[in-house]
C-alpha atoms as a PDB file:
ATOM      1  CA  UNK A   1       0.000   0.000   0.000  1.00  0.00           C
ATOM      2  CA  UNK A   2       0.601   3.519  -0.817  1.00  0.00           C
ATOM      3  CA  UNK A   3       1.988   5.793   2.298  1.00  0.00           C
ATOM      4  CA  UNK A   4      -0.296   9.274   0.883  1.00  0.00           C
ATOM      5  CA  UNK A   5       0.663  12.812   3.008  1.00  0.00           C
ATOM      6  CA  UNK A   6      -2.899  14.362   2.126  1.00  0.00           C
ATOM      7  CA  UNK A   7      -5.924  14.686  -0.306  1.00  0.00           C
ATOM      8  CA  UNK A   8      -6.811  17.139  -2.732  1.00  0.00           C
ATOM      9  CA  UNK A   9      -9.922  18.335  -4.142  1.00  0.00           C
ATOM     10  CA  UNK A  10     -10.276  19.909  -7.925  1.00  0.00           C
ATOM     11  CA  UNK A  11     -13.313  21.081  -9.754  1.00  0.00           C
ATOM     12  CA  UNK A  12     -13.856  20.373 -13.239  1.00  0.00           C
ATOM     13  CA  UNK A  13     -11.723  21.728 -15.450  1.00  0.00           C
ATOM     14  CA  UNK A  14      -8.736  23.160 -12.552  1.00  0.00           C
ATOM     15  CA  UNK A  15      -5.356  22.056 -13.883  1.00  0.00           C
ATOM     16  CA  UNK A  16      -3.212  20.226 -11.462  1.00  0.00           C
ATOM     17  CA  UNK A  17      -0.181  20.560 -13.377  1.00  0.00           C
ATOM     18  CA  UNK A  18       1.346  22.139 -16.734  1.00  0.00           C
ATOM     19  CA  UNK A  19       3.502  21.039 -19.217  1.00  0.00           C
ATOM     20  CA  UNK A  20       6.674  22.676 -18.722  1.00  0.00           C
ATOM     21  CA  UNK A  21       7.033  23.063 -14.831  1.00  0.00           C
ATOM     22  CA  UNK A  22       8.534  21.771 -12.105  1.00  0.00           C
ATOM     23  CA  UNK A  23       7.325  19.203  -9.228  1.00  0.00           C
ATOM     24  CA  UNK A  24       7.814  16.021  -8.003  1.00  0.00           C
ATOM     25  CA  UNK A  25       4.388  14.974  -6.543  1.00  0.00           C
ATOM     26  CA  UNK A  26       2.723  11.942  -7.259  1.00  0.00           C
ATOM     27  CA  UNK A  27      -0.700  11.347  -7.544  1.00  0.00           C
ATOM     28  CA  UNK A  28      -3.028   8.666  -7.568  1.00  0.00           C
ATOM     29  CA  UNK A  29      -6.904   9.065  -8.378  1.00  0.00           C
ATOM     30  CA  UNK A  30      -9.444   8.640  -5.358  1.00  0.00           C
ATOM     31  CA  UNK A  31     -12.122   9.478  -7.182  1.00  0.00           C
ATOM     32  CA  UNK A  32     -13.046  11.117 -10.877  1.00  0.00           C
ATOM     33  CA  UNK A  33     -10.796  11.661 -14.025  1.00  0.00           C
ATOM     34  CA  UNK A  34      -7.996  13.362 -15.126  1.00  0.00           C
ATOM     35  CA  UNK A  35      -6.871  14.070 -18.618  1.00  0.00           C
ATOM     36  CA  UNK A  36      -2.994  14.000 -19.853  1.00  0.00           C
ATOM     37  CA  UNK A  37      -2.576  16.643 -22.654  1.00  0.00           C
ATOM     38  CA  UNK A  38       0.189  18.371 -24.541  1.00  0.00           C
ATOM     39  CA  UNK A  39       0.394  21.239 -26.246  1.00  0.00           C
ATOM     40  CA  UNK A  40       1.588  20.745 -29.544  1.00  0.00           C
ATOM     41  CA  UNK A  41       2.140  23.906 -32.079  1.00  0.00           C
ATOM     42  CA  UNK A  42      -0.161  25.869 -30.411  1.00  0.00           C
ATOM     43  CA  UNK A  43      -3.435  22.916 -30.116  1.00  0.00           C
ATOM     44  CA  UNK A  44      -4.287  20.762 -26.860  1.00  0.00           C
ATOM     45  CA  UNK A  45      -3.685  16.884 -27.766  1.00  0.00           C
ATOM     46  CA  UNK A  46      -5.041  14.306 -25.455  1.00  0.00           C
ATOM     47  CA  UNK A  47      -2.645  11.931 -24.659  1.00  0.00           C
ATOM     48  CA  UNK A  48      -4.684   9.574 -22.043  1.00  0.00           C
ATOM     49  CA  UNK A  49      -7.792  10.122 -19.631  1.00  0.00           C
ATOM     50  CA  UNK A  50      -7.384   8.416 -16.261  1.00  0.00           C
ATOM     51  CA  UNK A  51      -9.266   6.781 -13.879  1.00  0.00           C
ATOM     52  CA  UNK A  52      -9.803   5.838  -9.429  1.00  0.00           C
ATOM     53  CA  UNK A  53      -7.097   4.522  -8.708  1.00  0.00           C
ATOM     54  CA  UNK A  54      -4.792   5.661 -11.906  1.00  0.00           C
ATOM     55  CA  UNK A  55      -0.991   7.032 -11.145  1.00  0.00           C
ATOM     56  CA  UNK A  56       0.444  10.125 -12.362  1.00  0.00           C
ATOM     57  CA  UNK A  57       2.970  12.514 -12.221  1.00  0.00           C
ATOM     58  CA  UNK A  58       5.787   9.791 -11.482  1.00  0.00           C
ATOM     59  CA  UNK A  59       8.121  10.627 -14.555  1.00  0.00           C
ATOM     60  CA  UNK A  60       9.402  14.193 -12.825  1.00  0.00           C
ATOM     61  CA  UNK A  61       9.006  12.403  -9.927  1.00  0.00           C
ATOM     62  CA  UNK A  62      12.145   9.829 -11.244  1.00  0.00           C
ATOM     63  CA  UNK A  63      14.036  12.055 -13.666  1.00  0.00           C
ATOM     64  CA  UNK A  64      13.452  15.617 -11.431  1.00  0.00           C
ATOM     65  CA  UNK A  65      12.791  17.328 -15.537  1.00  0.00           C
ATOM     66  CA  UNK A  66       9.690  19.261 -16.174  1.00  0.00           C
ATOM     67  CA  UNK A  67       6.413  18.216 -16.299  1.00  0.00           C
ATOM     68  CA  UNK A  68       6.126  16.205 -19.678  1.00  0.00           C
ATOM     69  CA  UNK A  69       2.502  17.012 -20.421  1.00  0.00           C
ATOM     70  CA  UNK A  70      -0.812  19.099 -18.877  1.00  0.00           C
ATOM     71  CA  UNK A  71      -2.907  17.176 -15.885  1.00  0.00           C
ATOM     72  CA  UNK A  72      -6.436  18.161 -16.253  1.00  0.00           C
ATOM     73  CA  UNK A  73      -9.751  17.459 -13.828  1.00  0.00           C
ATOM     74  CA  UNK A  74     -12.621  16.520 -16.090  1.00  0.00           C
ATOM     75  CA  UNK A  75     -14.954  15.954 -13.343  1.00  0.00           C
ATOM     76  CA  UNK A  76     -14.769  17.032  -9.760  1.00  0.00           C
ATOM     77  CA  UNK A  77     -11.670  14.758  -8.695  1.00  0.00           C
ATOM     78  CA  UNK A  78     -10.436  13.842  -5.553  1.00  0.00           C
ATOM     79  CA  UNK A  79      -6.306  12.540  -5.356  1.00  0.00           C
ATOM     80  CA  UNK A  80      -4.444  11.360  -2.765  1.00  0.00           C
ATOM     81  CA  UNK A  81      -0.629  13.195  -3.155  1.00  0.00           C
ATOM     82  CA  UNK A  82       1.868  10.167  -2.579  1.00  0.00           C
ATOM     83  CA  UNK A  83       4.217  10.816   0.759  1.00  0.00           C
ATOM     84  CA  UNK A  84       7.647  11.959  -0.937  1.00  0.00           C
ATOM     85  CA  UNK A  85       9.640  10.268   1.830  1.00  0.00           C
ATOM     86  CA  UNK A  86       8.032   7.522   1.092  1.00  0.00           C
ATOM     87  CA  UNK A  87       8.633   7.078  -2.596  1.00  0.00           C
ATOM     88  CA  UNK A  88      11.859   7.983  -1.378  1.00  0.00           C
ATOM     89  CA  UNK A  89      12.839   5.432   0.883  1.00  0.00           C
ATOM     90  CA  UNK A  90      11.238   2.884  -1.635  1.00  0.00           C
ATOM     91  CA  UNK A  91      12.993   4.123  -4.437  1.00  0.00           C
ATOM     92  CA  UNK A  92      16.293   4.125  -2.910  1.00  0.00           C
ATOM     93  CA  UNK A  93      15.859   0.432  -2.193  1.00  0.00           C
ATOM     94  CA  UNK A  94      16.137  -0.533  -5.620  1.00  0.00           C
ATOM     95  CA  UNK A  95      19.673  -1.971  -6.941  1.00  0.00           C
ATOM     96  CA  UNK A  96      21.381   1.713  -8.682  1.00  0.00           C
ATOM     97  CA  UNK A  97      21.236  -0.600 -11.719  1.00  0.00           C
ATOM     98  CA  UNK A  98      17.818  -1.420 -11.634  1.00  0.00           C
ATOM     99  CA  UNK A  99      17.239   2.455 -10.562  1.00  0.00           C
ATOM    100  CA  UNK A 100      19.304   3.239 -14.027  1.00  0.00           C
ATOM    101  CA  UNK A 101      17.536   1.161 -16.174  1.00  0.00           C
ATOM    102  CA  UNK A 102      14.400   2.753 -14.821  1.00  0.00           C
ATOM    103  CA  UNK A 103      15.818   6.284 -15.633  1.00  0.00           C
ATOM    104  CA  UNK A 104      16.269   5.342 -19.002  1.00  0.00           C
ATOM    105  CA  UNK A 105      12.729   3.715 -19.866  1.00  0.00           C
ATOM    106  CA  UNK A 106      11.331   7.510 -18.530  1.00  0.00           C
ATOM    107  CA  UNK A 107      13.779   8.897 -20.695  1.00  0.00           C
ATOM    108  CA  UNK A 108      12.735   6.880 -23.869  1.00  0.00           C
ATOM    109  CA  UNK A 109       8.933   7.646 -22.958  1.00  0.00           C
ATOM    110  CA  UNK A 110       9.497  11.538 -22.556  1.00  0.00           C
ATOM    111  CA  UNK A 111      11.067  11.137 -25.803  1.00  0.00           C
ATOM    112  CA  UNK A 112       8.508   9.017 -27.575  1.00  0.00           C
ATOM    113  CA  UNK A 113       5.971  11.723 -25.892  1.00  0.00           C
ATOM    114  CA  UNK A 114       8.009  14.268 -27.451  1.00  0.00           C
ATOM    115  CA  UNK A 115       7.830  12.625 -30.826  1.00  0.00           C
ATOM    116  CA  UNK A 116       4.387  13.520 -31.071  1.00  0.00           C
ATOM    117  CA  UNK A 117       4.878  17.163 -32.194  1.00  0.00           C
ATOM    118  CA  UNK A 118       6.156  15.164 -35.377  1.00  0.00           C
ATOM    119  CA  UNK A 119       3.259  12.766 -36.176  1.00  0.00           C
ATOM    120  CA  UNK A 120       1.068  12.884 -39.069  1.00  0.00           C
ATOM    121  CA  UNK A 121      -1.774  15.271 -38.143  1.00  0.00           C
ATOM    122  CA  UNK A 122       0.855  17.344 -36.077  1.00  0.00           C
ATOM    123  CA  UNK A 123       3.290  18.064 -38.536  1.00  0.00           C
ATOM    124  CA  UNK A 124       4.073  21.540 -39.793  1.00  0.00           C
ATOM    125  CA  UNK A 125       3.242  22.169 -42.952  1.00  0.00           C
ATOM    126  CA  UNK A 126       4.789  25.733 -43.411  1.00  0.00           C
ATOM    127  CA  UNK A 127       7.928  25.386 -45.575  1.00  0.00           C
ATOM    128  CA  UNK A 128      10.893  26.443 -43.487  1.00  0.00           C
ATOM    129  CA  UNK A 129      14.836  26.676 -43.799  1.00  0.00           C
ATOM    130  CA  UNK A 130      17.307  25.277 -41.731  1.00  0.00           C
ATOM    131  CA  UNK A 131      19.692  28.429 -39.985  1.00  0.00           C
ATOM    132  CA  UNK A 132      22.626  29.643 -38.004  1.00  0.00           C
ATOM    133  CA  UNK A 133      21.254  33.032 -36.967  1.00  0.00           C
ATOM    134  CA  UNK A 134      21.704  35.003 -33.989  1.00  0.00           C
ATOM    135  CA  UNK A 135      19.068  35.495 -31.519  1.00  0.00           C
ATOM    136  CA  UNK A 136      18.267  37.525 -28.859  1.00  0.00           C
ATOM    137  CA  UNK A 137      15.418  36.419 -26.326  1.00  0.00           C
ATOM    138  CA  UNK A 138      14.257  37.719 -22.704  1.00  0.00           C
ATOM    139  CA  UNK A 139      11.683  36.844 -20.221  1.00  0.00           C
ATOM    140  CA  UNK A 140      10.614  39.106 -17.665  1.00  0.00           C
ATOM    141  CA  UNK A 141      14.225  40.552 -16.188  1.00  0.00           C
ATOM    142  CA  UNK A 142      16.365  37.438 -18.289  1.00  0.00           C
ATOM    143  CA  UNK A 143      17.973  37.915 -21.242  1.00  0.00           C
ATOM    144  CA  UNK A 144      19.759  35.170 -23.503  1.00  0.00           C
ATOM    145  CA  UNK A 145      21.843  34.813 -26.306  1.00  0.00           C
ATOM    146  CA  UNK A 146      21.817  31.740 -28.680  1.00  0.00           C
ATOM    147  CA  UNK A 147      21.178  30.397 -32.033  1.00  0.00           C
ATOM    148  CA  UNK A 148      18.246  29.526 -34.568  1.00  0.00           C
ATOM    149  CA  UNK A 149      18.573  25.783 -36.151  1.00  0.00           C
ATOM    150  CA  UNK A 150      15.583  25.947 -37.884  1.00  0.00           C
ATOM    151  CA  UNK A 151      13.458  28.800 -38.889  1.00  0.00           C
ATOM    152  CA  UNK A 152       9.813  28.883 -40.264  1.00  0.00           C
ATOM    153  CA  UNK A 153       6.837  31.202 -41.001  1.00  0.00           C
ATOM    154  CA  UNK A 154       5.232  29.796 -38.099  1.00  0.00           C
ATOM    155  CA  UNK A 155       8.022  30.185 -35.993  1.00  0.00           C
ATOM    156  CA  UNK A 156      11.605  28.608 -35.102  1.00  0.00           C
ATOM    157  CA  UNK A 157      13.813  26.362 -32.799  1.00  0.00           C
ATOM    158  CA  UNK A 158      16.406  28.288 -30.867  1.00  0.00           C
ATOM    159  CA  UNK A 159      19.339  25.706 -30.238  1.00  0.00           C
ATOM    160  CA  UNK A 160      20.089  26.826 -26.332  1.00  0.00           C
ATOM    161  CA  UNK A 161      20.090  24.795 -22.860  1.00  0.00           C
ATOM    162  CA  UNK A 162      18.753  27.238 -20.861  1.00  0.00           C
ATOM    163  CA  UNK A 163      15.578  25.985 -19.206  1.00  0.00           C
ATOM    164  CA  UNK A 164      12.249  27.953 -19.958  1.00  0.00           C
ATOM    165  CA  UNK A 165       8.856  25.967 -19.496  1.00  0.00           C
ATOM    166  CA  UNK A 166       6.389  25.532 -22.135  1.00  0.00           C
ATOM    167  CA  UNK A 167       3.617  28.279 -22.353  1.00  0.00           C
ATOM    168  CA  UNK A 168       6.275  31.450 -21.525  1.00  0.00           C
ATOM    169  CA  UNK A 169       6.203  34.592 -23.751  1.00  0.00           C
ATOM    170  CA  UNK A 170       9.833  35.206 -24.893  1.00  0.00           C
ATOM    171  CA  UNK A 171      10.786  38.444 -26.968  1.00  0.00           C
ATOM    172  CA  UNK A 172      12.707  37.850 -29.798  1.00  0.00           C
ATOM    173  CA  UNK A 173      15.314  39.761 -32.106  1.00  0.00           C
ATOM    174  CA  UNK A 174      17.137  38.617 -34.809  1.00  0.00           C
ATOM    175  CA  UNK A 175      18.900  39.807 -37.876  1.00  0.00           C
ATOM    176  CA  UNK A 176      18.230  37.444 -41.219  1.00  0.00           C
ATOM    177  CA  UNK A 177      21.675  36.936 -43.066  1.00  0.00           C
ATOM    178  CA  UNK A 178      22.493  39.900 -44.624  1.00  0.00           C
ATOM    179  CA  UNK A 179      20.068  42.091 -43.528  1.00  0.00           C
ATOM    180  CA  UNK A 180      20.501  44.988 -40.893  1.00  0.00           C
ATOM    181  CA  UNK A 181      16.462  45.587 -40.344  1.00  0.00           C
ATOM    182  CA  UNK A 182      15.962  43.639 -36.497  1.00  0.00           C
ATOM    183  CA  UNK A 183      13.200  41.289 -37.130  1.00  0.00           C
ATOM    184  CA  UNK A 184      11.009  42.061 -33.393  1.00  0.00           C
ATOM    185  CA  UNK A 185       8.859  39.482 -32.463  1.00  0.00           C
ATOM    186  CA  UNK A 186       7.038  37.457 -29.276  1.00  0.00           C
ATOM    187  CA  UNK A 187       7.017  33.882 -29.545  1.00  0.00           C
ATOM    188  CA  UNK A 188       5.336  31.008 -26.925  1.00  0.00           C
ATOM    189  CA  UNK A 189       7.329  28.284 -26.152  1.00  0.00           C
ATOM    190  CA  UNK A 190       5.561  25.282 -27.228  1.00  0.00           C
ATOM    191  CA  UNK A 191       8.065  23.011 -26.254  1.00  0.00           C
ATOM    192  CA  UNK A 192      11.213  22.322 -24.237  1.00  0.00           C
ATOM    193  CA  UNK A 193      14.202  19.501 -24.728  1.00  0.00           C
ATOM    194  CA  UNK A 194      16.792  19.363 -21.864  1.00  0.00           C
ATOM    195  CA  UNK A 195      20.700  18.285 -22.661  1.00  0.00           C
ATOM    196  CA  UNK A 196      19.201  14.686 -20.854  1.00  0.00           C
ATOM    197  CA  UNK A 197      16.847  14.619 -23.530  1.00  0.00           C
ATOM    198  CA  UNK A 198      18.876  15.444 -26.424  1.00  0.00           C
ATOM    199  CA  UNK A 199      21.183  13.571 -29.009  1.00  0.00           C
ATOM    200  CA  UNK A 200      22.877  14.194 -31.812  1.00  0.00           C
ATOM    201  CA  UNK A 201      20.233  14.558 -34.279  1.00  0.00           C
ATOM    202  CA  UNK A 202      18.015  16.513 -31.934  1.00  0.00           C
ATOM    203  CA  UNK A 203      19.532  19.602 -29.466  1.00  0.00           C
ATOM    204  CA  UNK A 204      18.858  20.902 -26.634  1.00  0.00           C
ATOM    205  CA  UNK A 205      16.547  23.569 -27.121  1.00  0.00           C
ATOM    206  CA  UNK A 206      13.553  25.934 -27.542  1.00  0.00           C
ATOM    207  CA  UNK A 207      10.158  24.839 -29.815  1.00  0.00           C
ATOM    208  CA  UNK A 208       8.533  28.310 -30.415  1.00  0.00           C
ATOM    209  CA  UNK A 209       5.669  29.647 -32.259  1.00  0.00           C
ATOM    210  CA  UNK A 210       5.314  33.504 -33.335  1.00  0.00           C
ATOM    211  CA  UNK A 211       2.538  34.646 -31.986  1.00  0.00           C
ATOM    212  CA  UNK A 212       2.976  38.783 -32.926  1.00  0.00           C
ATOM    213  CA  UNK A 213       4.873  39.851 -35.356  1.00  0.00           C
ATOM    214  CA  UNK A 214       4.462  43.151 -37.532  1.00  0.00           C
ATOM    215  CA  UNK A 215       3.414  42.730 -41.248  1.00  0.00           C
ATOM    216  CA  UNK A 216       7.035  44.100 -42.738  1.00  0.00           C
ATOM    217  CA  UNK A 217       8.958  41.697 -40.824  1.00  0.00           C
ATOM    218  CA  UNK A 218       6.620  38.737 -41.494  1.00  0.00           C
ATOM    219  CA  UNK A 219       7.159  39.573 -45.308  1.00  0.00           C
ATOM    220  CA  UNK A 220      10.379  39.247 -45.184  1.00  0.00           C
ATOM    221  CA  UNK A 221      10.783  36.336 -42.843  1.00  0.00           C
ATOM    222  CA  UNK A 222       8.389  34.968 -45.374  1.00  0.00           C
ATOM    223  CA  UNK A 223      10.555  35.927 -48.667  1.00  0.00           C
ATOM    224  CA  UNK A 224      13.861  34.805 -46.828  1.00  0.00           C
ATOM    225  CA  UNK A 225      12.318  31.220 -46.178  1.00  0.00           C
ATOM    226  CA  UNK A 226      11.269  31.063 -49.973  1.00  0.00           C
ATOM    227  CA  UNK A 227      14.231  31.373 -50.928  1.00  0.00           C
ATOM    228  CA  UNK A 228      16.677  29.225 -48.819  1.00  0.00           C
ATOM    229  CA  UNK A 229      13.671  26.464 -47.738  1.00  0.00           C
ATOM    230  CA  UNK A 230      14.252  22.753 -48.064  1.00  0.00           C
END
């Protein structure tokens, strides 16, 4: 049996945890249903609806990385939040090999999970050019420097390993190749891969969708991409 700290209570519709943040907790479903979404490009895709007596939220739990999807109450929901030093002290029991071989089936599902943003009915369908452009980008009071690998008319992937969850507002600026007009933009992260995630086909980095962007700079963001897609 389960050691549980407390219960919590959600209404229909109250999110209990989004994509892109951080937490450990663990939950398993007293009574209700929760949905498992991710935001892909911009569009909520349901993933799995659970049930009483359903686990979730045991992947950050394992791997400490941010939350890999969107928990959602469909119903009024009651869960029980798993005690920490529990899972802990049970954890911990486990051989480090077995704990390592754990590890790495999480990391092989966040990745499969991750995968999604490139199946069919999810791909982009924009044409787009692959890039090494400079890029500016701030949240709040933080400001970063890195690079575009790939850049579209829908927006672009900034290779960088700084951690920003999904769903922030970044401000961009960037200079196309041979070009001194600033291209100004905001963008919403729409997803996130850490360094543990990456390989050497896919980066660390940033997933991120324009979202305003003024008409002159969108034509020739546009024009650029015509020219130099793939």
């Amino acid at each position: 049996m389960f050691l549980t700290a407390r219960k919590d209570s959600y209404k229909a519709g109250d999110v209990i945890f989004k994509e892109g943040s951080y937490g450990v907790a663990v939950y398993i479903i007293e009574s209700g249903r929760v949905e498992i979404s991710k935001d892909i490009q911009g569009k909520k895709f349901a993933i799995e609806r659970l049930g009483p007596g359903d686990i979730f939220g045991e992947m950050s739990f394992i791997d400490h990385e941010p939350r890999s999807a969107t928990a959602t109450a469909l119903e009024d929901t009651v869960l029980e939040l798993l005690d920490k030093d529990f899972l802990d002290s049970e954890f911990n029991q486990i051989s480090s090999d077995f704990r390592g071989v754990i590890r790495t089936l999480v990391k092989r599902l966040r990745n499969t999970t991750q995968k999604l943003g490139s199946a069919p009915g999810t791909r982009r369908t924009e044409e787009r050019t692959s890039a090494k452009i400079r890029i500016n980008f701030k949240r709040a009071s933080d400001f970063f420097r890195a690079y575009i690998g790939n850049l579209a008319t829908g927006g672009i992937f900034i290779k960088t390993t700084h951690a920003v969850p999904a769903g922030t507002i970044l401000n961009l600026e960037f200079n196309l190749p041979d070009s001194d007009h600033l291209i100004q933009a905001k963008g919403k992260v729409i997803w996130a891969r850490s360094e543990k995630e990456s390989d050497e086909r896919r980066p660390p980095g940033l997933g991120i969708q324009f979202v305003e962007m003024s008409s002159e700079d969108a034509k020739l963001l546009k024009t650029y991409i015509a020219t130099y897609k793939f």
